[in-house]
N, C-alpha and C. Protein backbone atom coordinates (compact mmCIF):
# COMPACT_ATOMS: atom_id res chain seq x y z
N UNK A 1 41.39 11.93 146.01
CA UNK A 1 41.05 11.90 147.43
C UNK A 1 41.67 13.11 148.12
N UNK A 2 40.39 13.97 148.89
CA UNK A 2 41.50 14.74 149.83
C UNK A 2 42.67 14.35 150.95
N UNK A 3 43.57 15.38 150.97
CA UNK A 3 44.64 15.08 151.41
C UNK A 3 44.74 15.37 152.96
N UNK A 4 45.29 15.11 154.06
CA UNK A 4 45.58 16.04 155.38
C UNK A 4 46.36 15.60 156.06
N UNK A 5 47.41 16.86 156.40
CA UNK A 5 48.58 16.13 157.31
C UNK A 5 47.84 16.38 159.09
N UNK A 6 48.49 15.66 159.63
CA UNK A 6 48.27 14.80 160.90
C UNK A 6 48.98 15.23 161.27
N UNK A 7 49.18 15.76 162.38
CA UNK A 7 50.82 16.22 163.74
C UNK A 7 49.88 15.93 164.51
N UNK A 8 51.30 15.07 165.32
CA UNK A 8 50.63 14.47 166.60
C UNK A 8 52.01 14.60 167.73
N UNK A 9 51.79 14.90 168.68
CA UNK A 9 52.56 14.92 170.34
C UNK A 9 52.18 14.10 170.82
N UNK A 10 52.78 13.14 171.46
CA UNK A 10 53.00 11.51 172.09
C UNK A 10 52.61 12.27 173.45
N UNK A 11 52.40 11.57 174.71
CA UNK A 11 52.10 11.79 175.81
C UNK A 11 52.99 10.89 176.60
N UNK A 12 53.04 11.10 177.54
CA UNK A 12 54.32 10.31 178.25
C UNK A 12 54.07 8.84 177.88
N UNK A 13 52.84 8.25 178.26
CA UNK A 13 52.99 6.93 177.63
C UNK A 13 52.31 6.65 176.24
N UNK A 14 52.16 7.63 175.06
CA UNK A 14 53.08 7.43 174.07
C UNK A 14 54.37 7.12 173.58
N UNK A 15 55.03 7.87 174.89
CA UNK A 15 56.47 7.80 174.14
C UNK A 15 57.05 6.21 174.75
N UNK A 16 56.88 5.89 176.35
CA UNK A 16 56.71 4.74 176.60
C UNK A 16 56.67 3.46 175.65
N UNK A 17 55.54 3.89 174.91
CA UNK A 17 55.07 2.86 173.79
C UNK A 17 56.16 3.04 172.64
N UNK A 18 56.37 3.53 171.89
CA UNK A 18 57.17 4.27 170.92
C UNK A 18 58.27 3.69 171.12
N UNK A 19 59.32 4.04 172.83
CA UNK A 19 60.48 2.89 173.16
C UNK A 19 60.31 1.54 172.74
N UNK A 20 59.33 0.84 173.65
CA UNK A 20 59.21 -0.21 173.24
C UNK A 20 58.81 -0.77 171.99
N UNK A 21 58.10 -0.31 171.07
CA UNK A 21 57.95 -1.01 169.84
C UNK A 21 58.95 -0.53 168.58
N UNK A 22 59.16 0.69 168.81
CA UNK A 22 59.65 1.28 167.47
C UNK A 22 59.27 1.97 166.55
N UNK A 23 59.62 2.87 165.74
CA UNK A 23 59.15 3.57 165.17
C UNK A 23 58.76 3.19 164.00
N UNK A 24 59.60 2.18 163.11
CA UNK A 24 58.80 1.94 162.14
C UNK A 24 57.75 0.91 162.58
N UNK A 25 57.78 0.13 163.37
CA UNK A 25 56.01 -0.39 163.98
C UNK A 25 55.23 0.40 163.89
N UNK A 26 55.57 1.16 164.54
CA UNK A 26 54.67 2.39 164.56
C UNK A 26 53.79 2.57 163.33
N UNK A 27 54.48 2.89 162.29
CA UNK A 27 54.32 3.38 161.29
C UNK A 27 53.33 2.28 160.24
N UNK A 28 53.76 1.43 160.29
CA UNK A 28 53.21 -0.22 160.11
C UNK A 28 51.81 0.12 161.14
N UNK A 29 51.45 0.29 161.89
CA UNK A 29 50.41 0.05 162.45
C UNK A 29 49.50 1.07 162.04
N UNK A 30 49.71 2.44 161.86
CA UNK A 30 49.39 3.46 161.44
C UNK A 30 49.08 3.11 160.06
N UNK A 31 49.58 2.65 159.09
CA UNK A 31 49.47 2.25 157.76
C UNK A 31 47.96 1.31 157.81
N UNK A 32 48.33 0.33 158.72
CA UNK A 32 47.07 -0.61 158.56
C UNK A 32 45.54 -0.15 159.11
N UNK A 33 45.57 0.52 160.45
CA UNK A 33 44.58 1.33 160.67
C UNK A 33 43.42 2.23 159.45
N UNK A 34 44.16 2.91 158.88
CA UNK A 34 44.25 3.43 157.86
C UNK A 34 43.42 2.98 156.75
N UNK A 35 44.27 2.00 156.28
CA UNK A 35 43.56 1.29 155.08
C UNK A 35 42.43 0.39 155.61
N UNK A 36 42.45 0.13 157.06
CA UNK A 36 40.80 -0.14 157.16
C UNK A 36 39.88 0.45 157.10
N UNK A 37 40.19 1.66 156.77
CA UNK A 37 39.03 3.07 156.90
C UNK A 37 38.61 3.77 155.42
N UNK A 38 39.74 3.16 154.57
CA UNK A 38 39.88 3.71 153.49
C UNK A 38 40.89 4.45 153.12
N UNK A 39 41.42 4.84 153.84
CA UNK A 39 42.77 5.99 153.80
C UNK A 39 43.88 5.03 153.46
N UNK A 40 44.56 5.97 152.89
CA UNK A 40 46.41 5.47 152.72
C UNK A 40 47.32 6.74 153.13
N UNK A 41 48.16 5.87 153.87
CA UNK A 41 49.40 6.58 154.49
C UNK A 41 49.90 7.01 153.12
N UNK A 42 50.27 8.09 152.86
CA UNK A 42 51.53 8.61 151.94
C UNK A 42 52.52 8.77 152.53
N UNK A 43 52.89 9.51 153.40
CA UNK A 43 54.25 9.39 154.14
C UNK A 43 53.97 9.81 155.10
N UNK A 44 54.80 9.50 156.20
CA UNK A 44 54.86 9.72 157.28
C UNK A 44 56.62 9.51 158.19
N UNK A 45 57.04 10.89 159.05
CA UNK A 45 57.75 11.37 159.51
C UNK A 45 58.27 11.58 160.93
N UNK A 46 58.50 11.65 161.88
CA UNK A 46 59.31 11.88 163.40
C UNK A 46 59.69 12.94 163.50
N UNK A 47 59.54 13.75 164.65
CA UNK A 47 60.49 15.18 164.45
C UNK A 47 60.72 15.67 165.64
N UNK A 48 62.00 16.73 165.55
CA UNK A 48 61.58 17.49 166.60
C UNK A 48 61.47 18.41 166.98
N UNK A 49 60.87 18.93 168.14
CA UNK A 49 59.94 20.09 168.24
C UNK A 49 58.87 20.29 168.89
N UNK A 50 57.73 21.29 168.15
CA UNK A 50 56.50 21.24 168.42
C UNK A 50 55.85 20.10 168.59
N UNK A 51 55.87 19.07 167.52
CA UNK A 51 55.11 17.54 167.20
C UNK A 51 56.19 16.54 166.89
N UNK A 52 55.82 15.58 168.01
CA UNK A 52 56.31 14.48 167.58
C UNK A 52 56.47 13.52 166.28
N UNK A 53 55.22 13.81 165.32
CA UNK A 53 54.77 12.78 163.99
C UNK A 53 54.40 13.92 163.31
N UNK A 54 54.50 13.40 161.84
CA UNK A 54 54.12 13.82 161.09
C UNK A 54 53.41 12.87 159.89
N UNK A 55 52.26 13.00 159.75
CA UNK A 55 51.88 11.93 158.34
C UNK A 55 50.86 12.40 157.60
N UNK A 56 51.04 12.23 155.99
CA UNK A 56 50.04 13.08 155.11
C UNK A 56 49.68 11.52 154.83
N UNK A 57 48.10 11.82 154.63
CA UNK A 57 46.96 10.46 154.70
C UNK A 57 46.65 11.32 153.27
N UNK A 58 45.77 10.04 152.63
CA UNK A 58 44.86 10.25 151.64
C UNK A 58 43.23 10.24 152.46
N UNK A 59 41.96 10.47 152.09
CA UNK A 59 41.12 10.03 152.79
C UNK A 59 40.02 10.25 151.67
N UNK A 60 39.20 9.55 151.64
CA UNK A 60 37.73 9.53 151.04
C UNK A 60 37.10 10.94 151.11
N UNK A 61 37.05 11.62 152.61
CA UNK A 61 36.42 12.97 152.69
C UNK A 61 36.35 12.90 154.55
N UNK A 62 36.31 14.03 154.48
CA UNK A 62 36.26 14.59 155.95
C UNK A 62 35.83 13.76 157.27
N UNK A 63 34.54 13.67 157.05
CA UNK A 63 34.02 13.04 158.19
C UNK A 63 35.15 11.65 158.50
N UNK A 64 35.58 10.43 157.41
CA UNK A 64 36.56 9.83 157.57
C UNK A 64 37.82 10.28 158.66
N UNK A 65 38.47 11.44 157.84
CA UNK A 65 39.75 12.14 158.60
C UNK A 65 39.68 12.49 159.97
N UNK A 66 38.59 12.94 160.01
CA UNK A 66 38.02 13.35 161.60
C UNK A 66 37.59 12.10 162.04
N UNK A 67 37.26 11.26 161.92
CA UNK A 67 36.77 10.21 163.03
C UNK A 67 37.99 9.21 163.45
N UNK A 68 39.22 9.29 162.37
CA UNK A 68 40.82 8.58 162.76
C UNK A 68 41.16 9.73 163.39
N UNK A 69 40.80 10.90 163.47
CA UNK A 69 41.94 11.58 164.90
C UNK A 69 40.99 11.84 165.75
N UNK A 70 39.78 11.89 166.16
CA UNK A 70 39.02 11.11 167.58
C UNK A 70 39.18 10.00 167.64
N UNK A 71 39.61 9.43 167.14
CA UNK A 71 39.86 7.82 167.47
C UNK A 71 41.05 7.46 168.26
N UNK A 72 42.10 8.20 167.67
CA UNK A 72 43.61 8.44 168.17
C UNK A 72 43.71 9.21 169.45
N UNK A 73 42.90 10.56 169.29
CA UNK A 73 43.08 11.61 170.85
C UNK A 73 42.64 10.66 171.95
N UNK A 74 41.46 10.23 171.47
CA UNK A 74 40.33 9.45 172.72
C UNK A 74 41.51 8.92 173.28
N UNK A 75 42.42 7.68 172.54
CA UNK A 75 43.20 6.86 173.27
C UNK A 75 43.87 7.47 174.57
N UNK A 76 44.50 8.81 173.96
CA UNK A 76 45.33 9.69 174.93
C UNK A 76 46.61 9.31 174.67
N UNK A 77 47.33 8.51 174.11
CA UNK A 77 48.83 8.37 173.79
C UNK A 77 49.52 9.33 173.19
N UNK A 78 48.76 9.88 171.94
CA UNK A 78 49.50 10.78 171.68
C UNK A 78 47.98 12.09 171.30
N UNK A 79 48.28 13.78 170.86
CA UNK A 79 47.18 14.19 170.85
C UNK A 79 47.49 14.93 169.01
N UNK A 80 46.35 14.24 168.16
CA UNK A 80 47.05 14.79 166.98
C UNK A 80 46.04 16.17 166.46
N UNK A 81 46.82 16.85 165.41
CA UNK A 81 46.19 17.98 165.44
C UNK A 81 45.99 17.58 163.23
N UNK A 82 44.49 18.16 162.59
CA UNK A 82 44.52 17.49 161.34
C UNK A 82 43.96 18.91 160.65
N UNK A 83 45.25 18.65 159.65
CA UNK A 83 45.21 20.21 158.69
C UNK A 83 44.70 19.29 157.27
N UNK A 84 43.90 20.26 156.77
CA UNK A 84 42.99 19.24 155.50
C UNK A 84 43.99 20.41 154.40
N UNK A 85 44.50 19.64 153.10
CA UNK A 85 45.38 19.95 152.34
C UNK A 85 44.77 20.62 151.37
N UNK A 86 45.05 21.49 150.67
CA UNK A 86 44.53 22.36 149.52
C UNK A 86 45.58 21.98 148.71
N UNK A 87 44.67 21.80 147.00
CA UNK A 87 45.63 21.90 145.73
C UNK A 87 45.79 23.07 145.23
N UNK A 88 46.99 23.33 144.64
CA UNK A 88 47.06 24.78 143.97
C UNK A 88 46.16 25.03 143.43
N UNK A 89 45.72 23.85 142.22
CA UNK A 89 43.96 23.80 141.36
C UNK A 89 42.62 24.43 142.40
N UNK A 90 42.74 24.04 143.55
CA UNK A 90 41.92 24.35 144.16
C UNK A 90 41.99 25.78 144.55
N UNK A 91 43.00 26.60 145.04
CA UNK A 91 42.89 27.97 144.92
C UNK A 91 42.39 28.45 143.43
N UNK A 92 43.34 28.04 142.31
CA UNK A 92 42.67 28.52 141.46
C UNK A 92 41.47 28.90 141.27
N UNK A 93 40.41 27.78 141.87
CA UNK A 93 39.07 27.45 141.43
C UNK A 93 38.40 28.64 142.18
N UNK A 94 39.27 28.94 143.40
CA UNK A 94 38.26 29.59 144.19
C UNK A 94 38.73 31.17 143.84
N UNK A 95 40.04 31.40 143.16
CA UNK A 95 40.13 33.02 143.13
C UNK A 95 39.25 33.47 141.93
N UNK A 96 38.42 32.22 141.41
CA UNK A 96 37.72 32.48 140.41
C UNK A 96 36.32 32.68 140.71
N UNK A 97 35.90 33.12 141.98
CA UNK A 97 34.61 32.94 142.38
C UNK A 97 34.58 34.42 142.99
N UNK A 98 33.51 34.79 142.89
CA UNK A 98 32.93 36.19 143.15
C UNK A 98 32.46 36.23 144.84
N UNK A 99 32.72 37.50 145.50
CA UNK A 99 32.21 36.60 146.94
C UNK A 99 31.92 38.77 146.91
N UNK A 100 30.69 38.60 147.04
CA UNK A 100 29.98 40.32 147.47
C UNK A 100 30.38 40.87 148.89
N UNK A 101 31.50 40.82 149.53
CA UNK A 101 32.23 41.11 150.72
C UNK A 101 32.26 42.86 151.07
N UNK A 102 31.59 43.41 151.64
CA UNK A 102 31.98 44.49 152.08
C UNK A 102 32.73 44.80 153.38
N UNK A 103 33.64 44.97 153.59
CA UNK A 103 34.71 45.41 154.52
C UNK A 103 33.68 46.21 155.72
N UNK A 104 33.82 46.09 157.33
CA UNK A 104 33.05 47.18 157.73
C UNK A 104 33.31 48.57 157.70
N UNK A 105 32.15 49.49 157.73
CA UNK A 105 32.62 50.93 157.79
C UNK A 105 32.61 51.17 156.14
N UNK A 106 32.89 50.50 155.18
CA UNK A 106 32.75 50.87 153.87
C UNK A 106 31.42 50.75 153.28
């Protein structure tokens, strides 16, 4: 299954929410969401900084991954941003492919 980590920034009443329930709720709820869609949480993280969360999902394929973070922004609690994961195998595969690219001006 492809992979993609999730960063997400809470919004004021994200974080609201977050006080009151907790973080590993949180995380528990995020887990179950998830596996209704098909996905599994692999891990997931808190931080600080740029993004509040951090969580690498498994997912079936794209359209999946993308429709759990419109699902999440819509709410407005928190706004997540979704990087789709590459395997090393997978570069491999591709420095093995011919691509007829001419640079401009050359």
């Amino acid at each position: 299954m492809p992979k993609y980590l999730y960063q997400g920034s809470y919004t004021a009443e994200g974080v609201k929410g977050l006080l009151k329930e907790g973080g590993t709720s949180r995380k528990d709820t995020i887990s179950k969401l998830l596996k209704t869609m098909g996905m599994e949480l692999e891990t997931m993280y808190f931080g600080f900084g740029t993004h509040d969360i951090y969580a690498i999902v498994d997912a079936p394929d794209h359209a999946t991954a993308i429709a759990a973070s419109l699902v999440v922004n819509a709410a407005g609690a928190v706004a997540i941003n979704t990087t789709v994961l590459i395997e090393p195998s997978e570069i491999d595969a591709a420095t093995k492919i011919t691509v007829p690219y001419r640079p401009p001006g050359q």
